[in-house]
C-alpha atoms as a PDB file:
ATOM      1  CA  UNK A   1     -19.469   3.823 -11.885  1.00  0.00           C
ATOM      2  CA  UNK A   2     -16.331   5.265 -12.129  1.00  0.00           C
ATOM      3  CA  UNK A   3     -15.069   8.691 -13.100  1.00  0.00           C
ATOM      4  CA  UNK A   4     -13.326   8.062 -16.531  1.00  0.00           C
ATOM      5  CA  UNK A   5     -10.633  10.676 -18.331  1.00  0.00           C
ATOM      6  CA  UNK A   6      -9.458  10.399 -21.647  1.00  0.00           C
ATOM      7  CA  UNK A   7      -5.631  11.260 -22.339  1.00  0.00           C
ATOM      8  CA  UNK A   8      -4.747  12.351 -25.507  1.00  0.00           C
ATOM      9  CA  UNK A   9      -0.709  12.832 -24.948  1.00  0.00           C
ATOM     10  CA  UNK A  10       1.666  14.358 -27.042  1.00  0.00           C
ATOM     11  CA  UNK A  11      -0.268  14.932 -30.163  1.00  0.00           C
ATOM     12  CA  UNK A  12       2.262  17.897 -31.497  1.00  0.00           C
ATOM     13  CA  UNK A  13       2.243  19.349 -34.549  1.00  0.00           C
ATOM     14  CA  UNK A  14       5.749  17.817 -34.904  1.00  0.00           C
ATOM     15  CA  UNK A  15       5.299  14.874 -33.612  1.00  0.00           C
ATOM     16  CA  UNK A  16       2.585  13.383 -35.817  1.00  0.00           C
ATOM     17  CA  UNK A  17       4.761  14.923 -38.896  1.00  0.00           C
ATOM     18  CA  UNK A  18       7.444  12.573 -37.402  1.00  0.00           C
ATOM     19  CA  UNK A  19       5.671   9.704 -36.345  1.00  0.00           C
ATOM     20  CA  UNK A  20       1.816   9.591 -38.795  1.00  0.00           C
ATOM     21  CA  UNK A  21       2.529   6.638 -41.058  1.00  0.00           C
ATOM     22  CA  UNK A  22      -0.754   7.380 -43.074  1.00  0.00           C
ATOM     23  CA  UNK A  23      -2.788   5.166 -41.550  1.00  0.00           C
ATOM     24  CA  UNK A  24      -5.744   7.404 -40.532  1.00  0.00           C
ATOM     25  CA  UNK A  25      -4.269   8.090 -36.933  1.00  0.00           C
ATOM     26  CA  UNK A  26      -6.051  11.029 -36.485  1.00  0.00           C
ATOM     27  CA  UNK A  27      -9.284  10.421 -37.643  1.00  0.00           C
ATOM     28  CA  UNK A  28      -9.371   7.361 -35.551  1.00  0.00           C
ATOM     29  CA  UNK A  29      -8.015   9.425 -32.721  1.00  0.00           C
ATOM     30  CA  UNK A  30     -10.712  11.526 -33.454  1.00  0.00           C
ATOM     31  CA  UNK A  31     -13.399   9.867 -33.176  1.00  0.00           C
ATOM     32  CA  UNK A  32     -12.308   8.166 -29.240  1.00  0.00           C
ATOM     33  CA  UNK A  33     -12.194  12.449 -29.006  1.00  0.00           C
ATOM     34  CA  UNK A  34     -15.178  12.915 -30.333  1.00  0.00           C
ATOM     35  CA  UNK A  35     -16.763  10.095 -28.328  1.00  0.00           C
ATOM     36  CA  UNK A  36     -15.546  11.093 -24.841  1.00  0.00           C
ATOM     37  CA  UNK A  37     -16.972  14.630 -25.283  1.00  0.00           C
ATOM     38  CA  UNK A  38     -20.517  13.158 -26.244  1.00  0.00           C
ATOM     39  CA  UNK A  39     -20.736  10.979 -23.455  1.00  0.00           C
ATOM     40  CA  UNK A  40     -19.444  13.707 -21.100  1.00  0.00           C
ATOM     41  CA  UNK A  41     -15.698  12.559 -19.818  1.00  0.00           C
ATOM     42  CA  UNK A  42     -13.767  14.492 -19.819  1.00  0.00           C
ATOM     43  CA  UNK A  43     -10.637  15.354 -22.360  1.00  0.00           C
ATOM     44  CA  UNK A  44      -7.417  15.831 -21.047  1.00  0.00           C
ATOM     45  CA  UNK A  45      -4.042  17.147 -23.357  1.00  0.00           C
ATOM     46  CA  UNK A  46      -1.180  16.300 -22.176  1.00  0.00           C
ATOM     47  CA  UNK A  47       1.879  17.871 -24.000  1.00  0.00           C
ATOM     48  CA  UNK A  48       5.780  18.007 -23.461  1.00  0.00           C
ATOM     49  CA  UNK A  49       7.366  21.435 -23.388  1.00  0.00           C
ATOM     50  CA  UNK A  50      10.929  22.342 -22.838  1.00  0.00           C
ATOM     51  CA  UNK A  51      11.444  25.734 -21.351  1.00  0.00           C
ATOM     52  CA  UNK A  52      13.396  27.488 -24.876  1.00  0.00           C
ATOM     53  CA  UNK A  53      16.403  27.641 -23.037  1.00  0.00           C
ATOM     54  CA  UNK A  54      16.468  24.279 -21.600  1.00  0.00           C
ATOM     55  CA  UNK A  55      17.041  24.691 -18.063  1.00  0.00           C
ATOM     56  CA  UNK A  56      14.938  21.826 -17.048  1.00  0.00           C
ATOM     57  CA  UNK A  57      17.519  19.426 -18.956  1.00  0.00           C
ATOM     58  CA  UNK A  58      20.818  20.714 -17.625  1.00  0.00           C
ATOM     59  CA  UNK A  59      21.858  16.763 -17.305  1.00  0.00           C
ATOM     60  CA  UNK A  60      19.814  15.290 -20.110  1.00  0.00           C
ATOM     61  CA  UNK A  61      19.699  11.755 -20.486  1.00  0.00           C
ATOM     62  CA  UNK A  62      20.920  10.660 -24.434  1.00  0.00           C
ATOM     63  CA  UNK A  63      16.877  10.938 -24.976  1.00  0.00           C
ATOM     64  CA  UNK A  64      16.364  14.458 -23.710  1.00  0.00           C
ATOM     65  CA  UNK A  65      19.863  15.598 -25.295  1.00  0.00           C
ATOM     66  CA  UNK A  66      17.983  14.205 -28.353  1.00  0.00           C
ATOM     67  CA  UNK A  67      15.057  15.591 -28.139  1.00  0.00           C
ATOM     68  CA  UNK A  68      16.881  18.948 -27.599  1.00  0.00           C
ATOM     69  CA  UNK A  69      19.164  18.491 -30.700  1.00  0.00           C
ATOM     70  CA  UNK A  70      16.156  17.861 -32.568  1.00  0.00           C
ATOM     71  CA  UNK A  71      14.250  21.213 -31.682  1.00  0.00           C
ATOM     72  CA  UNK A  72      11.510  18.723 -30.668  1.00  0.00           C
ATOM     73  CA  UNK A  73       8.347  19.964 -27.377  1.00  0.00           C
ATOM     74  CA  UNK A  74      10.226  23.662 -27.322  1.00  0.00           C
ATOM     75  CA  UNK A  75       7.307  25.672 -25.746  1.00  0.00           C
ATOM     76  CA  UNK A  76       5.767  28.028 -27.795  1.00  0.00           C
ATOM     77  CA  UNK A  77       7.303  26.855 -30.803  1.00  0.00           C
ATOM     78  CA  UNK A  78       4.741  26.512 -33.708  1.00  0.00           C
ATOM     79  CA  UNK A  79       5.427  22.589 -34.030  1.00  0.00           C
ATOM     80  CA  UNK A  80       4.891  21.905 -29.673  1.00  0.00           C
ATOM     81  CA  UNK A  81       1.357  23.008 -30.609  1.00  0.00           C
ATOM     82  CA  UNK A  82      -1.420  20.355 -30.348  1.00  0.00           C
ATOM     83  CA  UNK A  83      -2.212  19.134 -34.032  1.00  0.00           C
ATOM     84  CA  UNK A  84      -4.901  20.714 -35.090  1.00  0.00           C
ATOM     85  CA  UNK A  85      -7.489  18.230 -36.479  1.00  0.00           C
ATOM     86  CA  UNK A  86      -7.527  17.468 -32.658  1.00  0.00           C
ATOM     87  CA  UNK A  87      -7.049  20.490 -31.023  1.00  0.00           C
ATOM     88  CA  UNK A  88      -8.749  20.815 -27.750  1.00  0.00           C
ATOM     89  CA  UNK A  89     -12.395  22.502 -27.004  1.00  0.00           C
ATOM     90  CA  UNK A  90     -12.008  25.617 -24.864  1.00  0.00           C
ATOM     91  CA  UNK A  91     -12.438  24.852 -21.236  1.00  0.00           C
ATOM     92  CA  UNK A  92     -10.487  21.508 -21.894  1.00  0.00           C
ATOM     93  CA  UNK A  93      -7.529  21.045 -19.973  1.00  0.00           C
ATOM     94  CA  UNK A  94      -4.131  20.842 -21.481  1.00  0.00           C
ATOM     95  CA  UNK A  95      -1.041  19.324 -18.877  1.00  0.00           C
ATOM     96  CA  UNK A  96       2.373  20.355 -19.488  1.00  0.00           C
ATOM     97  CA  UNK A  97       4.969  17.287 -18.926  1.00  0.00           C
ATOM     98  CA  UNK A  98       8.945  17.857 -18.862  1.00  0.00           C
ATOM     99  CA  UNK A  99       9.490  14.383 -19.205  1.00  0.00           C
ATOM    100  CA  UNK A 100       8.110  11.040 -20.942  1.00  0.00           C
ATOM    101  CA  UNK A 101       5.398  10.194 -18.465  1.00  0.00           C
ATOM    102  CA  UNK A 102       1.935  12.838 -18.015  1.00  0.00           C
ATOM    103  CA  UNK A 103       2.881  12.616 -14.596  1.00  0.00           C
ATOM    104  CA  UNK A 104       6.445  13.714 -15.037  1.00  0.00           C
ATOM    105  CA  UNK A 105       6.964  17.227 -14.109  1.00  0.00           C
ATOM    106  CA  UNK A 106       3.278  17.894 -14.694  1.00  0.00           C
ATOM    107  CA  UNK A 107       0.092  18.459 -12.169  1.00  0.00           C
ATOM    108  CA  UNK A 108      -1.755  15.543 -13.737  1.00  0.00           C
ATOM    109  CA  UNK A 109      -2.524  14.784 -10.180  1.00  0.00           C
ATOM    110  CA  UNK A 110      -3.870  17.403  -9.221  1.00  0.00           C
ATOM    111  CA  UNK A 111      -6.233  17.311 -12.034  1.00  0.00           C
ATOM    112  CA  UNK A 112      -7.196  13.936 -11.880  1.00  0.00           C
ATOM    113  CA  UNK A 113      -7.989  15.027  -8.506  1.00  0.00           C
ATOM    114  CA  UNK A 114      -9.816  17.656  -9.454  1.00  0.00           C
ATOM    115  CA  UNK A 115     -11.888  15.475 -11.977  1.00  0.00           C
ATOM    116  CA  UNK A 116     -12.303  12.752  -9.575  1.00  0.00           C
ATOM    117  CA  UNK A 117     -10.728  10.773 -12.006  1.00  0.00           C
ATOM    118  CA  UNK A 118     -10.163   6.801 -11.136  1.00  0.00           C
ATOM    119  CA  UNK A 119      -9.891   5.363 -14.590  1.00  0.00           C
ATOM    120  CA  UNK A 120      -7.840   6.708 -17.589  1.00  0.00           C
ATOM    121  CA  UNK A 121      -7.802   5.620 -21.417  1.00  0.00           C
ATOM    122  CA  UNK A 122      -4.724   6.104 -22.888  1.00  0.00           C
ATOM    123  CA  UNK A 123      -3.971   7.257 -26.298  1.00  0.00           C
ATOM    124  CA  UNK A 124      -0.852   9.035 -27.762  1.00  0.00           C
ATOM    125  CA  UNK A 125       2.663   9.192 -29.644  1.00  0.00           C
ATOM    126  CA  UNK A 126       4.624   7.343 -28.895  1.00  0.00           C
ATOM    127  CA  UNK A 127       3.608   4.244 -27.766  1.00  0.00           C
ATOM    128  CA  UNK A 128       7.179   3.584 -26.432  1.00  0.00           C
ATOM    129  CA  UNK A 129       7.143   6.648 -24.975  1.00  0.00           C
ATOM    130  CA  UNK A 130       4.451   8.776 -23.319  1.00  0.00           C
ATOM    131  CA  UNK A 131       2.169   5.694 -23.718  1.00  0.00           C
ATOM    132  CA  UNK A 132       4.695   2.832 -22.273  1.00  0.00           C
ATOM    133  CA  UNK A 133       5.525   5.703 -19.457  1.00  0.00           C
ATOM    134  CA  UNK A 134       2.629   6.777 -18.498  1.00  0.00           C
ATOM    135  CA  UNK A 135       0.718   3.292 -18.080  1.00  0.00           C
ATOM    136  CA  UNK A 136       3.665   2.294 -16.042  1.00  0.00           C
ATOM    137  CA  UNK A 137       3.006   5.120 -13.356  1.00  0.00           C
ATOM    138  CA  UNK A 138      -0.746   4.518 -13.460  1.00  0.00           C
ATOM    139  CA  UNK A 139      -0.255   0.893 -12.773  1.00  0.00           C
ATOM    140  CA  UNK A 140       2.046   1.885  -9.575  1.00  0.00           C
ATOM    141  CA  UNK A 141      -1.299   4.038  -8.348  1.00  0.00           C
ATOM    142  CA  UNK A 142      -3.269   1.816  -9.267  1.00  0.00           C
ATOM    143  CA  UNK A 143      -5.840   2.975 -11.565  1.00  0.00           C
ATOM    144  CA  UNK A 144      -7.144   1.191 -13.704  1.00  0.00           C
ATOM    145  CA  UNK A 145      -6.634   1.478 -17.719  1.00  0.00           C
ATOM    146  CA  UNK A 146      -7.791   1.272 -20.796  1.00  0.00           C
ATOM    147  CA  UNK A 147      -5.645   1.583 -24.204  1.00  0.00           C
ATOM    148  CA  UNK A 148      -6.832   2.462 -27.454  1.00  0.00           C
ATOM    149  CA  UNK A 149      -4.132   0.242 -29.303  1.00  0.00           C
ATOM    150  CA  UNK A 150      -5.064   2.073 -32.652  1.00  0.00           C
ATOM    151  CA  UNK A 151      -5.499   5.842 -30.989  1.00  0.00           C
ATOM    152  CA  UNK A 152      -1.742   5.132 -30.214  1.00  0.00           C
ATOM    153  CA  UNK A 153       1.376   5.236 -32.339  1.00  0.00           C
ATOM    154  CA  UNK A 154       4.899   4.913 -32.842  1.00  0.00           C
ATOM    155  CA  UNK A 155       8.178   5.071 -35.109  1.00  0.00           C
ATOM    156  CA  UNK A 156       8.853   1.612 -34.849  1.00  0.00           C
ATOM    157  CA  UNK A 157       5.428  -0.573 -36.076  1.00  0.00           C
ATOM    158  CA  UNK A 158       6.778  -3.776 -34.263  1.00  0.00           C
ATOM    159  CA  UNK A 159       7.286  -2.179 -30.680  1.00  0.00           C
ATOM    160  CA  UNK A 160       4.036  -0.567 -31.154  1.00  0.00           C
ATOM    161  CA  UNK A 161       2.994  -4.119 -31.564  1.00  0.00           C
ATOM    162  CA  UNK A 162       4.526  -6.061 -28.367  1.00  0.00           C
ATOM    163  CA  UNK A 163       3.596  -3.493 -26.594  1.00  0.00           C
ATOM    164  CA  UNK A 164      -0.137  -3.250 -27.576  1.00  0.00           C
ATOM    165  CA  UNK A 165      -0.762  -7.342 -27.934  1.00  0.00           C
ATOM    166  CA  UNK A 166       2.011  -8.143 -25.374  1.00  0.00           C
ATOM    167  CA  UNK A 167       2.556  -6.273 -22.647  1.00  0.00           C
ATOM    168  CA  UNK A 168      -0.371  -3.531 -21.903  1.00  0.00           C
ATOM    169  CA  UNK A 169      -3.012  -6.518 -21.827  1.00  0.00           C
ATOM    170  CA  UNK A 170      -1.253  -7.778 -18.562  1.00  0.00           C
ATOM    171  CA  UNK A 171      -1.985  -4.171 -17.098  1.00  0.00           C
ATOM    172  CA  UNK A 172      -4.582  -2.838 -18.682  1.00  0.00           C
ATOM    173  CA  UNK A 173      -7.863  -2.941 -21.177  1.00  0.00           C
ATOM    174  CA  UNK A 174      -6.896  -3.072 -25.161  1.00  0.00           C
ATOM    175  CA  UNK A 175      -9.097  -1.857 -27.182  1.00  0.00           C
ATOM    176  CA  UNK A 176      -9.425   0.360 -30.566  1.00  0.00           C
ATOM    177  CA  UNK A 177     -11.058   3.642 -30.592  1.00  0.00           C
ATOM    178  CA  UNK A 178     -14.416   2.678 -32.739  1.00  0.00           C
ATOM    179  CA  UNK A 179     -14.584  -0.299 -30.406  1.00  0.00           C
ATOM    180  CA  UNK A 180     -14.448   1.734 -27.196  1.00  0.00           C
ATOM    181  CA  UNK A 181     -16.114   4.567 -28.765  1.00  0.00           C
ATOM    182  CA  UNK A 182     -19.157   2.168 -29.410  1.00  0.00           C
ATOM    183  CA  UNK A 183     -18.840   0.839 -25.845  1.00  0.00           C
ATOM    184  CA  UNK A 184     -19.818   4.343 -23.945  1.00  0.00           C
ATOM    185  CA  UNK A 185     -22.283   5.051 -26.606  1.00  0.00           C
ATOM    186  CA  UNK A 186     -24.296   2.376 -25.246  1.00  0.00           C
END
């Protein structure tokens, strides 16, 4: 059997406001949540923070300088929080990231270690981002994956798309969260 973790990656207060289309995203996302903790694997947060003053961007690519412009993953900034409606239990781990991937900047492998982690599910905004990034460097260690197509979201509805019925089934599991959710209940 292996040792499964659920990611739940950049779920920021200002994020969702950016990025939740009104769709249910959270409840959905809150139920593969809800699901992990019942069947005992484990939740891991993975956020982005900027130090306030930035010093981990001094040459930002056009995305960071963005991202910086915006006022977007400050830490300690009301709006870097986790959202709320799926705020982590105490005793969950939270990873800070400084970049688009969970492994960028972060000690996500230490505490997959840690976890004896050899499987992740992915879930997360944006799919183009921390998703597309993060599924990328799993794939190059390989572990294997599982993505909750509908516990993931992005600005743009049609990228979110290709990526979800085009590209992450040549690398990975695609699934949605009652689907999986069912799966482990089993």
């Amino acid at each position: 059997m292996t040792n499964t973790a659920l990611l739940v990656m950049d779920v920021q207060r200002d994020v969702v406001e950016l990025a939740d289309d009104g769709s249910g995203y959270l409840p959905r996302l809150r139920t593969a949540i809800e699901a992990a903790r019942t069947a005992g694997i484990p939740v891991i947060y993975v956020v982005m923070g900027l130090r306030p003053d930035v010093p981990d961007a001094t040459l930002p690519t056009a995305i960071v300088r963005n991202i910086v412009q915006a006022g977007l993953f400050t830490e300690g900034a009301r709006g870097s929080e986790i959202h709320p409606e799926v705020a982590p239990l105490p005793g969950e781990t939270v990873v800070t990231k400084r970049r688009a991937s969970a492994f960028s900047g972060s000690d996500m492998d230490l505490v997959l270690r840690a976890h004896d982690v050899d499987h992740l599910i992915l879930t997360g905004i944006a799919t183009s981002g921390v998703v597309l990034h993060t599924a990328c460097r799993a794939n190059d260690m390989d572990l294997p994956l599982t993505i909750l197509s509908d516990a993931c979201l992005d600005l743009d509805p049609e990228v979110h798309r290709t990526l979800t019925e085009k590209l992450f089934p040549q690398w990975a599991e695609v699934t949605t969260a009652a689907a999986w959710a069912e799966s482990i209940a089993k």
